[in-house]
C-alpha atoms as a PDB file:
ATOM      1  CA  UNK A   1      85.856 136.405 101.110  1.00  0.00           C
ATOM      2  CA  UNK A   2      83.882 138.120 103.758  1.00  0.00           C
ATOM      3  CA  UNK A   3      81.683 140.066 101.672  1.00  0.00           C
ATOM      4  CA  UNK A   4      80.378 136.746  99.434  1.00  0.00           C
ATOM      5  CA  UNK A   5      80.030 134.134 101.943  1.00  0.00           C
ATOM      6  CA  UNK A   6      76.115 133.464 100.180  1.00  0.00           C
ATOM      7  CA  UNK A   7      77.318 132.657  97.260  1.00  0.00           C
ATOM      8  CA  UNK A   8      78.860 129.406  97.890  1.00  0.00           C
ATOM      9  CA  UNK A   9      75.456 127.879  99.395  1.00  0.00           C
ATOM     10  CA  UNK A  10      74.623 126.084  96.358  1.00  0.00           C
ATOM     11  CA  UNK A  11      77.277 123.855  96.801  1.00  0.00           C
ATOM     12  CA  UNK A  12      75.893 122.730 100.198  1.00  0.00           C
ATOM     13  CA  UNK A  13      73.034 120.808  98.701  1.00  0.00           C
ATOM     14  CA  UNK A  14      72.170 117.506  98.214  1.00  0.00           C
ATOM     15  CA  UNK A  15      72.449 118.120  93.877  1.00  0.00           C
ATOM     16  CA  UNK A  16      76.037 119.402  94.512  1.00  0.00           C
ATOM     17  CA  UNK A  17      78.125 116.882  92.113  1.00  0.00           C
ATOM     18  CA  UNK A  18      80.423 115.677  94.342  1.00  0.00           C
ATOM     19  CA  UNK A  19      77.703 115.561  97.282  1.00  0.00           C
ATOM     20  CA  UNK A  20      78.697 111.382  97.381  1.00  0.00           C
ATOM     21  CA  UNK A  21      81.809 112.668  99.214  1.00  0.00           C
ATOM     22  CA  UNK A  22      80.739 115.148 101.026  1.00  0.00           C
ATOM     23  CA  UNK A  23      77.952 112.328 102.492  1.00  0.00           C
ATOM     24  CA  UNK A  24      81.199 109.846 103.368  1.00  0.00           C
ATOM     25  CA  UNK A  25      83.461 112.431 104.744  1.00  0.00           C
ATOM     26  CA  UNK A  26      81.216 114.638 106.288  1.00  0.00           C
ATOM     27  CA  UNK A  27      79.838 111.882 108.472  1.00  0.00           C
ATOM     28  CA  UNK A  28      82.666 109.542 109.437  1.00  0.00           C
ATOM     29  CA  UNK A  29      85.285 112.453 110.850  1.00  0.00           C
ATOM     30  CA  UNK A  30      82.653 114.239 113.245  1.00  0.00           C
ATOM     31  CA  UNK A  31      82.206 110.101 114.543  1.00  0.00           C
ATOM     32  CA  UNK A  32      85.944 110.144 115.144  1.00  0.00           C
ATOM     33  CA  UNK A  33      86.481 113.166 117.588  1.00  0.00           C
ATOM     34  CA  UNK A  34      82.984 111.657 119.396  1.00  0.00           C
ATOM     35  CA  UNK A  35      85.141 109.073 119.704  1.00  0.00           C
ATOM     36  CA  UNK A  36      87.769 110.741 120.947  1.00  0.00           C
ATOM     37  CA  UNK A  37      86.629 113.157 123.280  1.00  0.00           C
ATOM     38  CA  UNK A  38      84.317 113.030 126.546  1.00  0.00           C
ATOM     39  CA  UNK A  39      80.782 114.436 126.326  1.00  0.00           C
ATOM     40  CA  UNK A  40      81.706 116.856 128.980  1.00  0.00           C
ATOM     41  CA  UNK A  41      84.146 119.130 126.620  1.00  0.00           C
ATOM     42  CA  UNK A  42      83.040 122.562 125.501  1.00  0.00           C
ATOM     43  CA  UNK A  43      83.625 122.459 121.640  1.00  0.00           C
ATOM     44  CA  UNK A  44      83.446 124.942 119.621  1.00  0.00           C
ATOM     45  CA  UNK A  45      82.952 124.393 115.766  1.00  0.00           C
ATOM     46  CA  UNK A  46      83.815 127.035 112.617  1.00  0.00           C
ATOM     47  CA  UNK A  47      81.339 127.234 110.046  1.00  0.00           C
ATOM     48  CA  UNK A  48      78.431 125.030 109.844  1.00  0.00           C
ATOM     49  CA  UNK A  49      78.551 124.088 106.370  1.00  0.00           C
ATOM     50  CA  UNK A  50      76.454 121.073 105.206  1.00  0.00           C
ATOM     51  CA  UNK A  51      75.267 120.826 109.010  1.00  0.00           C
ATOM     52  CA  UNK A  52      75.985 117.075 110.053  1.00  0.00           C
ATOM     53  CA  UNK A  53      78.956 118.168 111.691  1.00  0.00           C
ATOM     54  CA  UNK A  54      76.791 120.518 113.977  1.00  0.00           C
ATOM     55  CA  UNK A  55      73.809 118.490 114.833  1.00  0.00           C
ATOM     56  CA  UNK A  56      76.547 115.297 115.582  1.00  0.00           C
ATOM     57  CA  UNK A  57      78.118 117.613 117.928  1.00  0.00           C
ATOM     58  CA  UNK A  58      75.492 119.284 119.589  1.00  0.00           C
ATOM     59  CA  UNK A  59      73.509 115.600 120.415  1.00  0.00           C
ATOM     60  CA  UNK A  60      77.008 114.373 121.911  1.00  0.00           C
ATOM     61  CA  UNK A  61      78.832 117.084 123.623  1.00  0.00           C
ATOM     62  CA  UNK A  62      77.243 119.002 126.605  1.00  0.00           C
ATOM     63  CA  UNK A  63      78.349 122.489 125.268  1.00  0.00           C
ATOM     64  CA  UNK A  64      78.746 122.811 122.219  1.00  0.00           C
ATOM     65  CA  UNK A  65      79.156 126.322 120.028  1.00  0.00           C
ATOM     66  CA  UNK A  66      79.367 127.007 116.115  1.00  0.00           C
ATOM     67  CA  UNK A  67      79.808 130.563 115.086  1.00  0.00           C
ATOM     68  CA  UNK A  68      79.447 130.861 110.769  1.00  0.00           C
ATOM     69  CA  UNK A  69      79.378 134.458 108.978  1.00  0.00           C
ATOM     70  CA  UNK A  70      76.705 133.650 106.714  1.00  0.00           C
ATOM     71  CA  UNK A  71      73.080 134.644 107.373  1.00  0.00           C
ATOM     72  CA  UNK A  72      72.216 132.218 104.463  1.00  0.00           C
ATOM     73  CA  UNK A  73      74.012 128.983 105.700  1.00  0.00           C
ATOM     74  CA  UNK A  74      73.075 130.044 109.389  1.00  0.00           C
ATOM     75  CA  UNK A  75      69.392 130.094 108.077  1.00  0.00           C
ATOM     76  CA  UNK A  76      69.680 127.108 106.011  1.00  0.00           C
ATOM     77  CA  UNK A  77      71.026 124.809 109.434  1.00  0.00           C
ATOM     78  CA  UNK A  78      67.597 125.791 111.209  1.00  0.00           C
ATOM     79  CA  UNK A  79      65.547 125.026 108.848  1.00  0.00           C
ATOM     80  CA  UNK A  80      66.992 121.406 108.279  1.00  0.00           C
ATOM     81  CA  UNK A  81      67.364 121.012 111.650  1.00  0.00           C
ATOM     82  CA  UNK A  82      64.656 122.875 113.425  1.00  0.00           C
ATOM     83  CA  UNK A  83      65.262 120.970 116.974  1.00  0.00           C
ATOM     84  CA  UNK A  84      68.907 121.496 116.971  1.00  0.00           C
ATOM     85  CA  UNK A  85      70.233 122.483 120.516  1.00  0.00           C
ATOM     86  CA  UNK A  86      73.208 124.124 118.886  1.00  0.00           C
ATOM     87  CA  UNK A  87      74.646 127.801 120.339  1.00  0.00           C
ATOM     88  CA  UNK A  88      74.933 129.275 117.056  1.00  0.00           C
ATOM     89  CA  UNK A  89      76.647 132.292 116.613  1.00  0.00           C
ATOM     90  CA  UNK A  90      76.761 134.616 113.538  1.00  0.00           C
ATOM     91  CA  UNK A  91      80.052 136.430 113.148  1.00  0.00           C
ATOM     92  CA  UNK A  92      83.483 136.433 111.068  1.00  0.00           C
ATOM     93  CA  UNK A  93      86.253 134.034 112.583  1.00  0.00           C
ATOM     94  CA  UNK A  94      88.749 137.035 112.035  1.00  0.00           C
ATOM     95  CA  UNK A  95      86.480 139.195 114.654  1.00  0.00           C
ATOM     96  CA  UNK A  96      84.526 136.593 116.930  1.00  0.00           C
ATOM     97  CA  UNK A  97      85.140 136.699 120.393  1.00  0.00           C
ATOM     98  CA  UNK A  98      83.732 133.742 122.084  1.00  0.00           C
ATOM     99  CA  UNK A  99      83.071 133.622 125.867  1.00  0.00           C
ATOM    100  CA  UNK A 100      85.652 131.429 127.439  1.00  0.00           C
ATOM    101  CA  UNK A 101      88.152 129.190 126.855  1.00  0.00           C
ATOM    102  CA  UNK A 102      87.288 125.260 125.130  1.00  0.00           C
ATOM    103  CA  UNK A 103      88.673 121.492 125.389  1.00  0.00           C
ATOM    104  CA  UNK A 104      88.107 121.319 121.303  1.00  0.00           C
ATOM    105  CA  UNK A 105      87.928 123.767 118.871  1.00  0.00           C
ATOM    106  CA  UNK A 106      86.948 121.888 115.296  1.00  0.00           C
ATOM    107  CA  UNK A 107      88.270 123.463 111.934  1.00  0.00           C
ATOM    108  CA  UNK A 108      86.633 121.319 109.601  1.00  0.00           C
ATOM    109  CA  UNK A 109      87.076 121.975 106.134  1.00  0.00           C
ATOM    110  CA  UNK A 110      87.572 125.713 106.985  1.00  0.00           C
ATOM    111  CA  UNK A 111      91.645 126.653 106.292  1.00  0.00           C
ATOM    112  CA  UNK A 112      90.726 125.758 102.499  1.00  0.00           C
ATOM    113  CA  UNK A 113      88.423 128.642 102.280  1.00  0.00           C
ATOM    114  CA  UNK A 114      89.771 131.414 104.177  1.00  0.00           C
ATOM    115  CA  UNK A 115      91.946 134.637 103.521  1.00  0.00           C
ATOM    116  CA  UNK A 116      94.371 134.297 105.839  1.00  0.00           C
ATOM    117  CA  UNK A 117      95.040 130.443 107.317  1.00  0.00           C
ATOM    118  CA  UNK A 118      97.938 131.466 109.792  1.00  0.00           C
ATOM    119  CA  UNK A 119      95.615 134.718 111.365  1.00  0.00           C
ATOM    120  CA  UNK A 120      93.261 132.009 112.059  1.00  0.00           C
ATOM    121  CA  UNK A 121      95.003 129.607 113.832  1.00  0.00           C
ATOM    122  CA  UNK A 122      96.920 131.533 116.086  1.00  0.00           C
ATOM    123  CA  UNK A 123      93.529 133.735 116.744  1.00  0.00           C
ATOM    124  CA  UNK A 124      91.905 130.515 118.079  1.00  0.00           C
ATOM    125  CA  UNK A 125      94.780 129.347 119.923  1.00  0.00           C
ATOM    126  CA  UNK A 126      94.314 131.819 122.515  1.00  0.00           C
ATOM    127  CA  UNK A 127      90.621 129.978 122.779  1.00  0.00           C
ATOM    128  CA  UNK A 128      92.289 127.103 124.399  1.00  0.00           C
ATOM    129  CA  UNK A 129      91.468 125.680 127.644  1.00  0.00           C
ATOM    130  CA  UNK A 130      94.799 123.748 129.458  1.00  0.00           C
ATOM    131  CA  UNK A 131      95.161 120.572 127.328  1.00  0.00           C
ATOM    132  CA  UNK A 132      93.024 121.613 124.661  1.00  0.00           C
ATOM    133  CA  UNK A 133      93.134 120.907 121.283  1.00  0.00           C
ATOM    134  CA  UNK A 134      92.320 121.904 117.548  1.00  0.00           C
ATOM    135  CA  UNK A 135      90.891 119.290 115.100  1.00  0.00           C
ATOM    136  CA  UNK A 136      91.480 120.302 111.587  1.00  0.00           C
ATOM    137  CA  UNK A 137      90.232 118.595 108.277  1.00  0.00           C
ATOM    138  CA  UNK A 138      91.208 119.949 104.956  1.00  0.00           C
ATOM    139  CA  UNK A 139      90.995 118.157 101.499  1.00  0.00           C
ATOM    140  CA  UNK A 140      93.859 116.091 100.859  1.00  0.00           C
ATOM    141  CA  UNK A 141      95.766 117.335  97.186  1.00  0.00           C
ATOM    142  CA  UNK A 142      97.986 114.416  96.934  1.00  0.00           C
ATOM    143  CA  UNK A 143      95.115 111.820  97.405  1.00  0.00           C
ATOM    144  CA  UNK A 144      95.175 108.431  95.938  1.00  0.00           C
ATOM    145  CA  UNK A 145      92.513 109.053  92.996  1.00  0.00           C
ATOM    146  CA  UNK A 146      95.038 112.363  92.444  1.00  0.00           C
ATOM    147  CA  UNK A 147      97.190 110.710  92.005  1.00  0.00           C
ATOM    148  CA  UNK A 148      96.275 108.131  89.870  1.00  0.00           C
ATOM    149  CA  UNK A 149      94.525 111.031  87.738  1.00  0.00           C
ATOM    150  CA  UNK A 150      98.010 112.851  87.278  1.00  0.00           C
ATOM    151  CA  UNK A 151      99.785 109.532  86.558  1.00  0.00           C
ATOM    152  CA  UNK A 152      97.139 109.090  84.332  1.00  0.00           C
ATOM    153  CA  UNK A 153      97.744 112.322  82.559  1.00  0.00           C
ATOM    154  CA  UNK A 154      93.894 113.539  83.393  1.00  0.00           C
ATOM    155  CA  UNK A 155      95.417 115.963  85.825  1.00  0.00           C
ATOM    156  CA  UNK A 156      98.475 118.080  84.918  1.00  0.00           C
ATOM    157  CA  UNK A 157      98.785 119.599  88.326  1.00  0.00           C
ATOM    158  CA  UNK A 158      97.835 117.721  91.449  1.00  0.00           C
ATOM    159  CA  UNK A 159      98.178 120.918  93.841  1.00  0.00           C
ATOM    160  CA  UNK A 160      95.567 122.883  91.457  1.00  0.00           C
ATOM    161  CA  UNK A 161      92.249 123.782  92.455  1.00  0.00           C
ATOM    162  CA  UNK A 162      89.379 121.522  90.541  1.00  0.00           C
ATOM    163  CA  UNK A 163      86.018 122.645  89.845  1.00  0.00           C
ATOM    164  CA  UNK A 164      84.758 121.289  93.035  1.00  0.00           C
ATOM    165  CA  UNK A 165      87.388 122.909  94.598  1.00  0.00           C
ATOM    166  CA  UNK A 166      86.099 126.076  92.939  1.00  0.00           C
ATOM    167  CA  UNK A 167      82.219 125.326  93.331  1.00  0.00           C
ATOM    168  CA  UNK A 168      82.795 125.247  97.404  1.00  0.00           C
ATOM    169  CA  UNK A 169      84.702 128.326  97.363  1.00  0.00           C
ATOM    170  CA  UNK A 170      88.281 126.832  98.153  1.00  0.00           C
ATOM    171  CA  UNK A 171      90.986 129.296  97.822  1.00  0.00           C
ATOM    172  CA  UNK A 172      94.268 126.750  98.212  1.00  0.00           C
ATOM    173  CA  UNK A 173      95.156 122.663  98.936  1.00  0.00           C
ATOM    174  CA  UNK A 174      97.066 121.340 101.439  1.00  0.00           C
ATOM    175  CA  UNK A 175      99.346 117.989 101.782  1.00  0.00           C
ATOM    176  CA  UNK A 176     100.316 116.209 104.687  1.00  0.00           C
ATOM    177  CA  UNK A 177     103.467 118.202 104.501  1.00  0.00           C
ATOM    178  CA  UNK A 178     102.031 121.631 104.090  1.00  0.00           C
ATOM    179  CA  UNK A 179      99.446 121.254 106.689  1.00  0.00           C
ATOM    180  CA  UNK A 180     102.037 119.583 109.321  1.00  0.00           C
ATOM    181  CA  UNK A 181     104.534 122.671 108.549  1.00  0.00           C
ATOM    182  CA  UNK A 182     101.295 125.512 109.035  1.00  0.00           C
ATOM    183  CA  UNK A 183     100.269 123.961 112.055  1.00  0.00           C
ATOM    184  CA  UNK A 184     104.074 123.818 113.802  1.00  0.00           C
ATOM    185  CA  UNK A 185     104.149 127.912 112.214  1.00  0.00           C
ATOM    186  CA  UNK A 186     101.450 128.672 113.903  1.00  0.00           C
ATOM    187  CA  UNK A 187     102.473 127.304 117.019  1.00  0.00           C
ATOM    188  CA  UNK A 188     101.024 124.056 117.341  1.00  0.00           C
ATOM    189  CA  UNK A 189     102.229 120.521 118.462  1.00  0.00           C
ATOM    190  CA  UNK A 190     100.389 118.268 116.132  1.00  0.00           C
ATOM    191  CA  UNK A 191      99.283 114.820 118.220  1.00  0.00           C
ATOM    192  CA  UNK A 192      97.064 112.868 115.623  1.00  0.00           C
ATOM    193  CA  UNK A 193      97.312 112.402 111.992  1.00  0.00           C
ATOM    194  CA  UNK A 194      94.576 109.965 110.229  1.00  0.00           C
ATOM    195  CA  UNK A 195      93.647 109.748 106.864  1.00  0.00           C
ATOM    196  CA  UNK A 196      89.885 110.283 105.646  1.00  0.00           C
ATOM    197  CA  UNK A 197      88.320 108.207 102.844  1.00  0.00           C
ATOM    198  CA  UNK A 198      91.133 105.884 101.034  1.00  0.00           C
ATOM    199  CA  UNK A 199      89.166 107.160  97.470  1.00  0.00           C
ATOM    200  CA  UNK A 200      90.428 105.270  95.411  1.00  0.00           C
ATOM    201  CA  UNK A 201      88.435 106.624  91.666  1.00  0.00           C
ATOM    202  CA  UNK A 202      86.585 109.986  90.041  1.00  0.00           C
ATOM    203  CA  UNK A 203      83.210 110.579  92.165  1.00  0.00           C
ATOM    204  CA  UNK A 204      81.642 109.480  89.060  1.00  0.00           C
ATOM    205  CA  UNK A 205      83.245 106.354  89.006  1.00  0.00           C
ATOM    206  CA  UNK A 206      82.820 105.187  92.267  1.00  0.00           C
ATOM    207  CA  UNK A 207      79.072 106.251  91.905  1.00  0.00           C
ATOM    208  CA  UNK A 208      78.458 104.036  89.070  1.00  0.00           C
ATOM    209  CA  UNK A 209      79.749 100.681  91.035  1.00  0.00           C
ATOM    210  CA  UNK A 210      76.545 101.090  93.593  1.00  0.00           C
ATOM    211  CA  UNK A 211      78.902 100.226  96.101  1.00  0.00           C
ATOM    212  CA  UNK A 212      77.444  99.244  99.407  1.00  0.00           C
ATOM    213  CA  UNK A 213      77.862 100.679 102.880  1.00  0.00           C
ATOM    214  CA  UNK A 214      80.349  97.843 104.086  1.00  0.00           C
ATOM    215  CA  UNK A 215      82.713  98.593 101.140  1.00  0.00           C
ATOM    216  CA  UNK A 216      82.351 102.773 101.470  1.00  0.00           C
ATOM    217  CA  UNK A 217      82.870 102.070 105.492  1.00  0.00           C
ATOM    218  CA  UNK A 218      85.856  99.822 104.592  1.00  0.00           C
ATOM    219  CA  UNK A 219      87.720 102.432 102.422  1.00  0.00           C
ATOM    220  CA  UNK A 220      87.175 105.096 105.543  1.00  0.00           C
ATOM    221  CA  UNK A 221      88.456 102.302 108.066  1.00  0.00           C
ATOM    222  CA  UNK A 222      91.702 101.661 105.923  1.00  0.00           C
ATOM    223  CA  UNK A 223      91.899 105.327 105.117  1.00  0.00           C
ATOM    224  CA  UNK A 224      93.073 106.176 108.700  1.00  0.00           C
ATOM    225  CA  UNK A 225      96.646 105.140 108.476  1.00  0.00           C
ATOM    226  CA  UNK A 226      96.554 106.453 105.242  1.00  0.00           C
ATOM    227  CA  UNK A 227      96.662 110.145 105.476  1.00  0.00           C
ATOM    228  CA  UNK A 228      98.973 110.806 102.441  1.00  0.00           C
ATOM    229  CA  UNK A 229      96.629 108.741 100.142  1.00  0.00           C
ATOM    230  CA  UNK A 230      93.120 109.680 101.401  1.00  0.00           C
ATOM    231  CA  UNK A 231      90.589 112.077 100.125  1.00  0.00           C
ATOM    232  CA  UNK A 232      91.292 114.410 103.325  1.00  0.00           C
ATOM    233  CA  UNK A 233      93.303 114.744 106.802  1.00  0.00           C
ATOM    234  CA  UNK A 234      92.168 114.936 109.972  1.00  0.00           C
ATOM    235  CA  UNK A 235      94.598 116.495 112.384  1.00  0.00           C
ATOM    236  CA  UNK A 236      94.814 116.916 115.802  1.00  0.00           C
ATOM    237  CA  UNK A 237      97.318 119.355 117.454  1.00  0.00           C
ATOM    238  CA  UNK A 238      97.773 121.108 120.893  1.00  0.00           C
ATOM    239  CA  UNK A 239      99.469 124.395 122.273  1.00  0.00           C
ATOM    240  CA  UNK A 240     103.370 124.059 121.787  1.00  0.00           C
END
């Protein structure tokens, strides 16, 4: 995975096919941990992917790090966001060694992609200030519009990677279950599990109804005590 990190980038842009839910989900979860968490935390981010997540961050919290391990996305973040007071590092998770220890360390949409999931986790818990905590988003396999695809008999096996899934570079889906039981592995407490996007149709669907912001808002409102139905998880966890 280390060696074709580039390749993916095409899946970051705004002709991406399913860049209607990256839009939604990319910029309601970042507005929950703002939420959640003072502007006096030093965060640190992995990956900078589409980049909302990292400009949201850096204009809230007072220090505020992203470290990403490709030279194209890296490049790609500064030019859409030439102002950006972000710390950005270039480096592999698996080797990074940031200085000192942080109040929030944000895995957002990461654990999907990588080799190893576990090496990662319990790496960065050692990057933990006392009462820190992790925040990590995956895509949710056993979603509502999964579901209703496999009932359907459009989708033979919810837990299998899609083309989307594919296109972004994913290498495995998670559950509610599977993602509680790799968190407690790794040696985590989890302390916050909310639901992102209550989706309830195909991306083409939903396009096609010109729905408007209230209604999109609506489904990511509803969506929060809804992990096991929505589109992805958010989860929050501390040191055991």
């Amino acid at each position: 995975m280390k060696s074709n990190l580039d390749q993916f980038l095409g899946a970051y842009g705004e002709d991406f096919a399913y860049a209607f839910d990256n839009a939604i989900v990319l910029n309601w979860y970042p507005q929950r941990l703002v939420q959640a968490h003072p502007a006096n935390s030093r965060v640190l981010e992995l990956g900078i992917g589409h980049g909302f997540t990292c400009e949201r961050f850096s204009l809230h919290f007072d220090h505020y790090e992203v470290v990403d391990g490709s030279p194209a996305m890296i490049s790609q973040f500064r030019k859409s966001y030439p102002s950006s007071c972000a710390l950005v590092h270039e480096g592999y998770f698996e080797t990074f060694e940031p200085e000192g220890l942080f109040d929030l360390i944000v895995m957002g949409f990461v654990l999907e992609h990588v080799d190893d999931p576990e090496l990662i986790l319990k790496r960065f818990l050692r990057f933990l200030g006392p009462g820190g905590k992790i925040a990590v988003a995956v895509p949710n396999a056993e979603s509502l519009h999964r579901r209703l695809g496999h009932a359907a008999g459009l989708l033979p096996d919810m837990m299998a990677l899609g083309d989307g899934d594919l296109a972004l570079g994913h290498l495995r889906t998670y559950t509610v279950a599977t993602l509680d039981q790799l968190l407690t592995d790794c040696g985590y407490c989890v302390t916050r599990r909310e639901g992102i996007f209550l989706k309830p149709f195909t991306t083409g669907q939903l396009s096609s109804l010109d729905l408007g912001p209230d209604v999109l808002n609506a489904m990511c409102e509803v969506g929060l005590g809804y992990p096991e139905l929505s589109a992805a998880l958010l989860f929050e966890a501390t040191a055991t």
